[in-house]
N, C-alpha and C. Protein backbone atom coordinates (compact mmCIF):
# COMPACT_ATOMS: atom_id res chain seq x y z
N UNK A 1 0.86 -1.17 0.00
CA UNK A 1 0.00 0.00 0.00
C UNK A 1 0.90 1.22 0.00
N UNK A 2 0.41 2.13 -0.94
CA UNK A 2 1.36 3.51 -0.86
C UNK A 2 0.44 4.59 -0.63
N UNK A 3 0.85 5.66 0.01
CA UNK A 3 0.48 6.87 0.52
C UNK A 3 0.95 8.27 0.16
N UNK A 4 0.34 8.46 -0.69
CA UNK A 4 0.82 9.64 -1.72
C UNK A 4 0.47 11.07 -1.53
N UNK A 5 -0.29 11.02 0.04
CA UNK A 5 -0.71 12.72 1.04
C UNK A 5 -0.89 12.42 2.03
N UNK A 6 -0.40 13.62 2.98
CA UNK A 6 -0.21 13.26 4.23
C UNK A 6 -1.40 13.14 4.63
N UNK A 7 -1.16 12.41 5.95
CA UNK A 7 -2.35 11.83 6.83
C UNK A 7 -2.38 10.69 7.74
N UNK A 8 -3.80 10.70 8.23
CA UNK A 8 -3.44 9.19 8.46
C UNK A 8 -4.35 8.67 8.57
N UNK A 9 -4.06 7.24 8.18
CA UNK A 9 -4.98 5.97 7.47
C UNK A 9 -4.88 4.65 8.13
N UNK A 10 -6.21 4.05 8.59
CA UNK A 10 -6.32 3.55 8.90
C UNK A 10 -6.30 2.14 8.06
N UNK A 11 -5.73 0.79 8.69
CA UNK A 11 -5.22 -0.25 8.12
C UNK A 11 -6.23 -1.41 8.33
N UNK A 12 -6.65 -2.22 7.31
CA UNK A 12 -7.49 -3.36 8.14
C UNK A 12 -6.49 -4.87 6.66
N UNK A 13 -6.71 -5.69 7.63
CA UNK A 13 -5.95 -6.60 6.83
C UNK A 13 -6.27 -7.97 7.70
N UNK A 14 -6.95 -8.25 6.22
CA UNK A 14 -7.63 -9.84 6.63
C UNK A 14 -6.52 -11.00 6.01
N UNK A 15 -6.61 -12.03 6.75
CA UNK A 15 -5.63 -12.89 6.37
C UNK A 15 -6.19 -14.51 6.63
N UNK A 16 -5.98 -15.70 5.95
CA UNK A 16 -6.36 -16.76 6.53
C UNK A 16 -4.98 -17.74 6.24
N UNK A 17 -5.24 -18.48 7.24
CA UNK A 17 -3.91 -19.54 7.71
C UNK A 17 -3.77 -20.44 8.03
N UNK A 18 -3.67 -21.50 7.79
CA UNK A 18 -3.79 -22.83 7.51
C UNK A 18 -5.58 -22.67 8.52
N UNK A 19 -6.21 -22.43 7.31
CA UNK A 19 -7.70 -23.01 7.45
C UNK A 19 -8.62 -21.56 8.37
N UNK A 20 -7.80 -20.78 9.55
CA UNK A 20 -8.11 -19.82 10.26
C UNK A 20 -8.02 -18.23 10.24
N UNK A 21 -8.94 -17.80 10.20
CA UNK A 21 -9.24 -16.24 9.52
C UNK A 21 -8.83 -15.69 10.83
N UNK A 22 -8.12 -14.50 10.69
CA UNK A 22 -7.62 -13.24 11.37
C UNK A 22 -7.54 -11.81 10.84
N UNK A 23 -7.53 -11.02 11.35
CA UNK A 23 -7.43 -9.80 11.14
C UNK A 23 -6.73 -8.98 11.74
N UNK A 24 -5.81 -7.69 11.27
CA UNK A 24 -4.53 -7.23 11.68
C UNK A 24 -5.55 -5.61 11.47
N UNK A 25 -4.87 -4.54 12.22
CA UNK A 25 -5.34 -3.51 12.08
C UNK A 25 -3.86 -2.53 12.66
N UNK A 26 -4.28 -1.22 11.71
CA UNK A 26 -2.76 -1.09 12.13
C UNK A 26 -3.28 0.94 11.60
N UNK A 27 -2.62 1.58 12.27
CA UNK A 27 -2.90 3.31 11.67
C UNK A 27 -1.61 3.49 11.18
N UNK A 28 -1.26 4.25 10.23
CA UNK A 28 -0.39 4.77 9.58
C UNK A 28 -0.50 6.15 9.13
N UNK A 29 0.20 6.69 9.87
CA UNK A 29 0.69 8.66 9.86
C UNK A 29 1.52 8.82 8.33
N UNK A 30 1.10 9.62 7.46
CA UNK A 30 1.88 9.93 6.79
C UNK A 30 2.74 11.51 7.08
N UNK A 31 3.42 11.63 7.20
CA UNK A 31 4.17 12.91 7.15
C UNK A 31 4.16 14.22 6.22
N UNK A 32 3.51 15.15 6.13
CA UNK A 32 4.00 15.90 5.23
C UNK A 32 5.12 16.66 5.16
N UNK A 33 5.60 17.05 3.77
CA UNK A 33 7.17 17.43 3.92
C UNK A 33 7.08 19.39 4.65
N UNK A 34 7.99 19.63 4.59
CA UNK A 34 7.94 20.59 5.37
C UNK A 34 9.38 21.88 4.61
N UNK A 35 9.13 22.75 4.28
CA UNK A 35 9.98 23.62 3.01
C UNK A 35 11.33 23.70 4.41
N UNK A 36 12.74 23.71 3.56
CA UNK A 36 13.43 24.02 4.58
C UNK A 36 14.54 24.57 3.70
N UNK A 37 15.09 26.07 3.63
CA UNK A 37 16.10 26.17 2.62
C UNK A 37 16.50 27.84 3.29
N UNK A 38 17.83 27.59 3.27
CA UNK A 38 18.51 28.74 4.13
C UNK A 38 19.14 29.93 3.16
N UNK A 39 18.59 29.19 1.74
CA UNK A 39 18.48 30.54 0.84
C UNK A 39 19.68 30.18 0.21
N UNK A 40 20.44 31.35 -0.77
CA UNK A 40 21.40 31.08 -2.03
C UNK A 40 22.70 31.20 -1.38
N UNK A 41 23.59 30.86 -1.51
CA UNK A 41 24.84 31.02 -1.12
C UNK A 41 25.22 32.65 -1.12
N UNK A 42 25.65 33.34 0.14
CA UNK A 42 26.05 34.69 0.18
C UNK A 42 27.15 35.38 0.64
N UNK A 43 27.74 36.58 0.34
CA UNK A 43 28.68 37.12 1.05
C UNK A 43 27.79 38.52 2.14
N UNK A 44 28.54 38.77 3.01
CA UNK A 44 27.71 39.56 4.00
C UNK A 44 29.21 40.21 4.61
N UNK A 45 29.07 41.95 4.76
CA UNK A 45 29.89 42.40 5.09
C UNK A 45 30.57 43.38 6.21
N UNK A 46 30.01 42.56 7.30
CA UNK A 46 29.74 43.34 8.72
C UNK A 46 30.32 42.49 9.37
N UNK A 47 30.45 42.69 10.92
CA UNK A 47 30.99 41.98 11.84
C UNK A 47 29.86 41.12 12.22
N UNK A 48 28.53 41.90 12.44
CA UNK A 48 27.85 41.25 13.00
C UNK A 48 27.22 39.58 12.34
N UNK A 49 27.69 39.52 11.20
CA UNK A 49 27.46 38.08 10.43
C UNK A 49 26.44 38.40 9.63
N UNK A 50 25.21 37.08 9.99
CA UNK A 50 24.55 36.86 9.34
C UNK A 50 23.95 35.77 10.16
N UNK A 51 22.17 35.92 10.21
CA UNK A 51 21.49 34.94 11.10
C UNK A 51 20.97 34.48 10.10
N UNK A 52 20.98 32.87 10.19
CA UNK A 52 20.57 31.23 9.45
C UNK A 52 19.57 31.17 10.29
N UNK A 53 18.33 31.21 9.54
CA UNK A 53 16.42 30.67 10.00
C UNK A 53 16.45 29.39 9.37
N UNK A 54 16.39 27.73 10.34
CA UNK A 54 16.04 26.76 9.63
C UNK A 54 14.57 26.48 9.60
N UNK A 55 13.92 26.84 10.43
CA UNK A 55 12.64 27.08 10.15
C UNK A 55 12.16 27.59 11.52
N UNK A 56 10.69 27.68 11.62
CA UNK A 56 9.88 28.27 12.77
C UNK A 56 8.74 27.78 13.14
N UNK A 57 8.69 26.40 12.98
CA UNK A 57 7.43 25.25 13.30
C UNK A 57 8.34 24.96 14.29
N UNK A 58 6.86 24.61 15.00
CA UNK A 58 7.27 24.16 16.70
C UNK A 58 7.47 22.56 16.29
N UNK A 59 8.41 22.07 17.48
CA UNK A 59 8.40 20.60 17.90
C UNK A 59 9.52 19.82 16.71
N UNK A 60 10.20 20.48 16.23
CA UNK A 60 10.82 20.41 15.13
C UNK A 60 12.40 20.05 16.15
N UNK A 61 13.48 19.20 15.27
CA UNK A 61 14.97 19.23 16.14
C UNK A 61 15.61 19.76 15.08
N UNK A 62 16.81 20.49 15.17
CA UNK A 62 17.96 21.02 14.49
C UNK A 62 19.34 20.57 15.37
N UNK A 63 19.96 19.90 14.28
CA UNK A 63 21.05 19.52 14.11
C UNK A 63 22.09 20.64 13.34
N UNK A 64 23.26 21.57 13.66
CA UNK A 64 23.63 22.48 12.72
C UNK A 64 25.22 20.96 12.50
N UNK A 65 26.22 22.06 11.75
CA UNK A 65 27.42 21.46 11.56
C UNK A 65 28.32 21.92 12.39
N UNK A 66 27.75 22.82 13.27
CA UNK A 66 28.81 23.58 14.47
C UNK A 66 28.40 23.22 15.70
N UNK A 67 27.29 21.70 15.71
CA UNK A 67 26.89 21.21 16.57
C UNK A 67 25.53 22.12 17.73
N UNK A 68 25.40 23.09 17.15
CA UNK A 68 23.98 24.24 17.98
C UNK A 68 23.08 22.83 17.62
N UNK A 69 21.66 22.69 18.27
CA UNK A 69 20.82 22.58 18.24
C UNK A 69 19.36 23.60 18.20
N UNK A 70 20.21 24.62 17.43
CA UNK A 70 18.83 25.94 17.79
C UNK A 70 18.13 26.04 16.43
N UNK A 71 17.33 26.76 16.51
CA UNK A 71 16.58 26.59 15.06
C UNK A 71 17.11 28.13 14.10
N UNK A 72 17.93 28.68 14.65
CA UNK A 72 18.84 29.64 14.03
C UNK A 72 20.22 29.88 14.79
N UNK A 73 21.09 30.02 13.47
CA UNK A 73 22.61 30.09 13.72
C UNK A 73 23.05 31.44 13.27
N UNK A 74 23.66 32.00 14.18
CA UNK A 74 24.69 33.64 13.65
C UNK A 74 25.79 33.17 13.43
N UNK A 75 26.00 33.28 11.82
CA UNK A 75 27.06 32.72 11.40
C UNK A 75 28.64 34.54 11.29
N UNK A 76 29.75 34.02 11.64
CA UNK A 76 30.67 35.31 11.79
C UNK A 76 31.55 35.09 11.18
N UNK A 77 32.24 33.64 10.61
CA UNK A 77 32.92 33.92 10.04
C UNK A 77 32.73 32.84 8.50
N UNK A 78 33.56 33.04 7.39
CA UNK A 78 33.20 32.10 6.07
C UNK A 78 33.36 30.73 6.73
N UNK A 79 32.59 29.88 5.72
CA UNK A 79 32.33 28.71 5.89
C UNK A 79 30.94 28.17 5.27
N UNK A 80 30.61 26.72 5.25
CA UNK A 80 29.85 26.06 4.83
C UNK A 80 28.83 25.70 6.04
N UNK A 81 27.81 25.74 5.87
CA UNK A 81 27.10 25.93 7.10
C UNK A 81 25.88 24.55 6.67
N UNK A 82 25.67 23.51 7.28
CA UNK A 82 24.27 22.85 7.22
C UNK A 82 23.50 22.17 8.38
N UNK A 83 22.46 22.40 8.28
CA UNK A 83 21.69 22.14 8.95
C UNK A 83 20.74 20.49 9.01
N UNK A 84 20.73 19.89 9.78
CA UNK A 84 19.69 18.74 9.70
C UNK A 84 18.29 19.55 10.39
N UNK A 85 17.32 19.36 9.97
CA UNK A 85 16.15 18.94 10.43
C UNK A 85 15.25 17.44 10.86
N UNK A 86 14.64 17.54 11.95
CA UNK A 86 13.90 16.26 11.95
C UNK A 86 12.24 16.48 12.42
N UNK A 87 11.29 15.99 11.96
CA UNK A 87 10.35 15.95 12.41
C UNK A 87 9.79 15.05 13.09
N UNK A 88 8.67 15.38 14.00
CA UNK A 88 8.18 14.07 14.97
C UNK A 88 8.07 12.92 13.89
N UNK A 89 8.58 11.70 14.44
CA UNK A 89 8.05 10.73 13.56
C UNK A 89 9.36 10.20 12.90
N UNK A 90 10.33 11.42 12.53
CA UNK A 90 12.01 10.57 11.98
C UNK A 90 11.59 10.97 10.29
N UNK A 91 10.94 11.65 10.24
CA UNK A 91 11.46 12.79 8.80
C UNK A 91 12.34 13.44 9.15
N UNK A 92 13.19 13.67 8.16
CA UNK A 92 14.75 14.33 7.99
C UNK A 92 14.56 15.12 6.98
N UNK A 93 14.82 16.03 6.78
CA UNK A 93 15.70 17.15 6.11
C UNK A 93 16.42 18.11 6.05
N UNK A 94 17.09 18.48 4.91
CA UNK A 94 18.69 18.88 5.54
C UNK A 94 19.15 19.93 3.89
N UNK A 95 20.09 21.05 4.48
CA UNK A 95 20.13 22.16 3.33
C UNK A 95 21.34 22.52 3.80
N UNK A 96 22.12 23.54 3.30
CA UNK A 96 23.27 23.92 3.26
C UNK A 96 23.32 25.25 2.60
N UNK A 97 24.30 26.05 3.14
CA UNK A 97 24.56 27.45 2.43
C UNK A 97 25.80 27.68 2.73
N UNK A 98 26.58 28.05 1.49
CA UNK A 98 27.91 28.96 1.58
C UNK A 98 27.86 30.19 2.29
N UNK A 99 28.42 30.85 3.52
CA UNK A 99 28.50 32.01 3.72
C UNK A 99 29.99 32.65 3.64
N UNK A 100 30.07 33.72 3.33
CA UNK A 100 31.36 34.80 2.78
C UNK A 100 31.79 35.54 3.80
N UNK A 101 32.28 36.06 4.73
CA UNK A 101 32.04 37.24 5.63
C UNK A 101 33.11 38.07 5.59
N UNK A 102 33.04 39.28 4.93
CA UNK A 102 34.58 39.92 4.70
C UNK A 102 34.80 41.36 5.12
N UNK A 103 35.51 41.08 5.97
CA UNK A 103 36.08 42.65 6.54
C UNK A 103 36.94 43.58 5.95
N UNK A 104 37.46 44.47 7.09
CA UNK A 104 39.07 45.19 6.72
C UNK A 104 40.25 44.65 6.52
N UNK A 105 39.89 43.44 7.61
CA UNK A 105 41.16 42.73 7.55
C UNK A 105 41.80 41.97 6.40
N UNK A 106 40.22 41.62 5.20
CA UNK A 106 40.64 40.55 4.20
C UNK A 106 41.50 41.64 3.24
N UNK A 107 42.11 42.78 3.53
CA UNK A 107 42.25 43.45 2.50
C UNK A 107 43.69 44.08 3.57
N UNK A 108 43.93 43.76 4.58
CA UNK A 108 45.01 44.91 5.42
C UNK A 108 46.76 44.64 4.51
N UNK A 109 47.18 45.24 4.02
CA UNK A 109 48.54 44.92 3.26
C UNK A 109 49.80 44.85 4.33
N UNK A 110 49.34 45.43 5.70
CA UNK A 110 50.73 45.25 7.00
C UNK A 110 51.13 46.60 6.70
N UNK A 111 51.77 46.84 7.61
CA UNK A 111 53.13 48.07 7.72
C UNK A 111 53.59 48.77 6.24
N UNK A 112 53.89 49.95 5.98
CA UNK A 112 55.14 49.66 4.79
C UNK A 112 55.84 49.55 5.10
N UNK A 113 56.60 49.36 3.95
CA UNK A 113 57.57 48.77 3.64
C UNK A 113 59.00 49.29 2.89
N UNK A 114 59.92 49.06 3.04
CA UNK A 114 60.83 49.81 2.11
C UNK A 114 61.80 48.75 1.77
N UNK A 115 62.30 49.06 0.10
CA UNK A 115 63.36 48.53 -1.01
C UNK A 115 64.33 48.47 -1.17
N UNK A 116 65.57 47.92 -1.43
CA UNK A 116 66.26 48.23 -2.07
C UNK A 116 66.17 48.43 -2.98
N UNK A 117 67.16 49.67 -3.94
CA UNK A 117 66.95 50.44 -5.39
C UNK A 117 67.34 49.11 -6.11
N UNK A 118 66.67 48.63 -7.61
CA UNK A 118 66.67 47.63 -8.51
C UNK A 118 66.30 46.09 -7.54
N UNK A 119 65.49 46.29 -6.92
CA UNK A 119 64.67 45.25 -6.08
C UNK A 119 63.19 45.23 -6.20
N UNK A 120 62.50 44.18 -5.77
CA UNK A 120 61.06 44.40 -5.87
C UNK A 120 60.56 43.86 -4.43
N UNK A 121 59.17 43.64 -4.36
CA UNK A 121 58.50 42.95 -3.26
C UNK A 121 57.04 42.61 -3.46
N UNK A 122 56.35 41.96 -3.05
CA UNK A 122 55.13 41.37 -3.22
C UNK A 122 54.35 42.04 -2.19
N UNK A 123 53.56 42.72 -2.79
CA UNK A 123 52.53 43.36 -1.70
C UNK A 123 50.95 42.17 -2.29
N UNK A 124 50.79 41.79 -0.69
CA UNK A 124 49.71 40.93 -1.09
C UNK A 124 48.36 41.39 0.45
N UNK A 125 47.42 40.87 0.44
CA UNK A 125 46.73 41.04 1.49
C UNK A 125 46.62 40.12 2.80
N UNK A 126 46.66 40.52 3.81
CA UNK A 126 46.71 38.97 4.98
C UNK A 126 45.67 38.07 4.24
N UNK A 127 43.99 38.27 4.10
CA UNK A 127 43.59 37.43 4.17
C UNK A 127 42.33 37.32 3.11
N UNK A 128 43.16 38.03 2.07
CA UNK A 128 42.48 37.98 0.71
C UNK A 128 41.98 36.46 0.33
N UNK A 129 41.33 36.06 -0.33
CA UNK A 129 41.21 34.56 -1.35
C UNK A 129 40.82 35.17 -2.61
N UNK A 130 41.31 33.91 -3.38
CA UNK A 130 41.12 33.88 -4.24
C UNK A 130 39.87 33.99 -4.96
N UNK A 131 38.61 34.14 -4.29
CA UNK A 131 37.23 33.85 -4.80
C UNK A 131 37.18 35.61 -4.85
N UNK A 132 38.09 36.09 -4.34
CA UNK A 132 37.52 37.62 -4.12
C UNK A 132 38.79 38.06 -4.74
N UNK A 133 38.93 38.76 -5.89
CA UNK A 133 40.40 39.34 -5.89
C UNK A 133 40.30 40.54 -5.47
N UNK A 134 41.62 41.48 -5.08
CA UNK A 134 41.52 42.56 -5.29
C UNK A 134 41.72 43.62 -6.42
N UNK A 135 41.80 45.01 -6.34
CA UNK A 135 41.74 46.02 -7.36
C UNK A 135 42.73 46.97 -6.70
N UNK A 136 43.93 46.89 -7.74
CA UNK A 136 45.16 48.07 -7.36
C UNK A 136 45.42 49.25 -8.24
N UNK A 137 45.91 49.99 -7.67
CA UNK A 137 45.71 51.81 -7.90
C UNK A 137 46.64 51.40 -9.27
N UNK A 138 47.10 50.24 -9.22
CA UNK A 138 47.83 49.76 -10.47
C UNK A 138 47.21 49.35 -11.89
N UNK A 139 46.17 49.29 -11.55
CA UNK A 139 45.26 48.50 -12.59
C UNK A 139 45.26 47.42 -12.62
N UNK A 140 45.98 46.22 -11.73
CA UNK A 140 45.98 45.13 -11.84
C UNK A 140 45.12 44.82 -11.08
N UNK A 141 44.25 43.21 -11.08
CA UNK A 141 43.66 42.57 -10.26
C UNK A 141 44.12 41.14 -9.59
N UNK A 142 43.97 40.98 -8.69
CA UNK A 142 44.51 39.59 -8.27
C UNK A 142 44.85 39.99 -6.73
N UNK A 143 44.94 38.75 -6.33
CA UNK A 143 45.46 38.81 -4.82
C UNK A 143 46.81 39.43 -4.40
N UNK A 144 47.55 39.72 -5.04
CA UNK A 144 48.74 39.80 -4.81
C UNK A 144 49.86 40.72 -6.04
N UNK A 145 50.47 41.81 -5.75
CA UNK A 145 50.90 42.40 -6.92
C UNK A 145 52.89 42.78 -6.75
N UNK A 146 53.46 42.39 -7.27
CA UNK A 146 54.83 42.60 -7.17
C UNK A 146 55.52 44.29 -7.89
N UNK A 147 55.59 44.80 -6.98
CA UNK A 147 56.12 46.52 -7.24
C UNK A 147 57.58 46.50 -7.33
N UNK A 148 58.35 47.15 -8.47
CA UNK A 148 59.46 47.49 -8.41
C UNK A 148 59.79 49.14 -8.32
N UNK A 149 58.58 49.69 -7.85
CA UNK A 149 59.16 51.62 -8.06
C UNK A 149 58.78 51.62 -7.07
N UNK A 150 59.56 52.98 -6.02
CA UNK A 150 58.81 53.83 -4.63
C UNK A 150 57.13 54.01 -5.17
N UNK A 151 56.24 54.46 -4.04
CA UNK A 151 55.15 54.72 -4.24
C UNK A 151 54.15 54.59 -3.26
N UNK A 152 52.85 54.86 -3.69
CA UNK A 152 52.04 54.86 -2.67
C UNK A 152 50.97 53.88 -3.48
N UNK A 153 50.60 52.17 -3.18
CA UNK A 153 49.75 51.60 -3.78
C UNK A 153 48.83 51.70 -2.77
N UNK A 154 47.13 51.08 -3.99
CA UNK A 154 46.39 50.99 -2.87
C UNK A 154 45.51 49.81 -3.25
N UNK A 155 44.99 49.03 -2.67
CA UNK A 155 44.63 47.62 -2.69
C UNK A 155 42.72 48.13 -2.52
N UNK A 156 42.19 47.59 -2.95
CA UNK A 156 40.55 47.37 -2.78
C UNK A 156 39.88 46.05 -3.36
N UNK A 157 38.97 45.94 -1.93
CA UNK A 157 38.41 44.87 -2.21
C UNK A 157 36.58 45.05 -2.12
N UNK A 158 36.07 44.47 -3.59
CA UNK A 158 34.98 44.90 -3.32
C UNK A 158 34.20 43.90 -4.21
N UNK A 159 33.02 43.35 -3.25
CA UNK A 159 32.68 42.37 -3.09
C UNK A 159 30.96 42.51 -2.90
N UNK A 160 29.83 42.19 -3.46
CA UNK A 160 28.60 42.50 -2.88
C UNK A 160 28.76 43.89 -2.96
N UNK A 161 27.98 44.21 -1.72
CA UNK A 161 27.84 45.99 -0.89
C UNK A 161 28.75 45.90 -0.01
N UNK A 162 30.04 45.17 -0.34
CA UNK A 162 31.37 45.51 0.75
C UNK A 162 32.25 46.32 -0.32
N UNK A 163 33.02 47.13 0.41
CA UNK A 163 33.94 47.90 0.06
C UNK A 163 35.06 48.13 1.05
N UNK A 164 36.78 47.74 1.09
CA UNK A 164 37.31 47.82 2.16
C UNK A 164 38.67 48.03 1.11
N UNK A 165 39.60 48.68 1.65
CA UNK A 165 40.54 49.78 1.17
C UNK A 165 41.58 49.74 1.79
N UNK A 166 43.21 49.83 1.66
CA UNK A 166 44.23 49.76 2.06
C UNK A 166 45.23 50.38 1.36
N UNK A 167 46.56 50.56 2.08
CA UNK A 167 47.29 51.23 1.67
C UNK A 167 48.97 51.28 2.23
């Protein structure tokens, strides 16, 4: 027997056996599914993060990957974030979202610096990646840019509605 909407249905089931009739009775809950999706993969550009809603039905368990059991996570720094759900009964479902979180820091170049004349150096960012490059007063883009003249560079990183600047 299959059950193709939730509910629940009552079972009757006749049977005979060597010669003797019986009957089995039995209820069966079907589950309905329940929407669960923490939305598109994002970057977010504040300290304060970003709060993960796995849902807001009561009686529900959450399982995260940072081990919370709450039904929302403030996520602060990048990473892959997922969630289990379970419903009464041992329905499962389960979603995932990329989060980005990028400060001043993904862009700070350190101290300057000074050369020797017919020398160079790599000005790069502490904690740039690669998914994000930056933008130099050079015209180049990329994480990382090698200068051979005195000067004043300047690094930007801009990402979403983030904007963060160095020098």
């Amino acid at each position: 027997v299959r059950f193709n909407q939730p509910g629940s249905y009552s079972i009757r089931h006749i049977y005979t056996v060597a010669g003797c009739r019986d009957t089995a009775y039995l209820t069966v809950t079907v589950l309905g599914s329940f929407p669960l999706n923490l939305g598109p993969d994002t970057t977010v550009c504040n300290s304060a993060g970003l709060q993960l809603i796995a849902s807001t039905i009561p009686g529900l368990t959450y399982k995260w990957n940072t081990g919370s059991t709450s039904s929302s996570l403030q996520v602060t720094e990048t990473g892959t974030y997922t969630v289990t759900v379970t419903v009464p009964g041992g329905c499962v479902a389960q979603d995932a979202v990329n989060v980005r979180v990028l400060s001043q820091k993904d862009v700070d170049l350190g101290p300057d610096d000074i050369v020797c004349e017919n020398a160079s150096t790599r000005l790069k960012a502490s904690m740039s990646t690669q998914s994000v490059p930056l933008t130099w007063s050079t015209g180049e883009t990329g994480t990382f840019i090698d200068v051979t003249s005195p000067g004043t560079y300047i690094a930007e990183l801009i990402a979403e509605d983030c904007y963060f600047t160095d020098t």
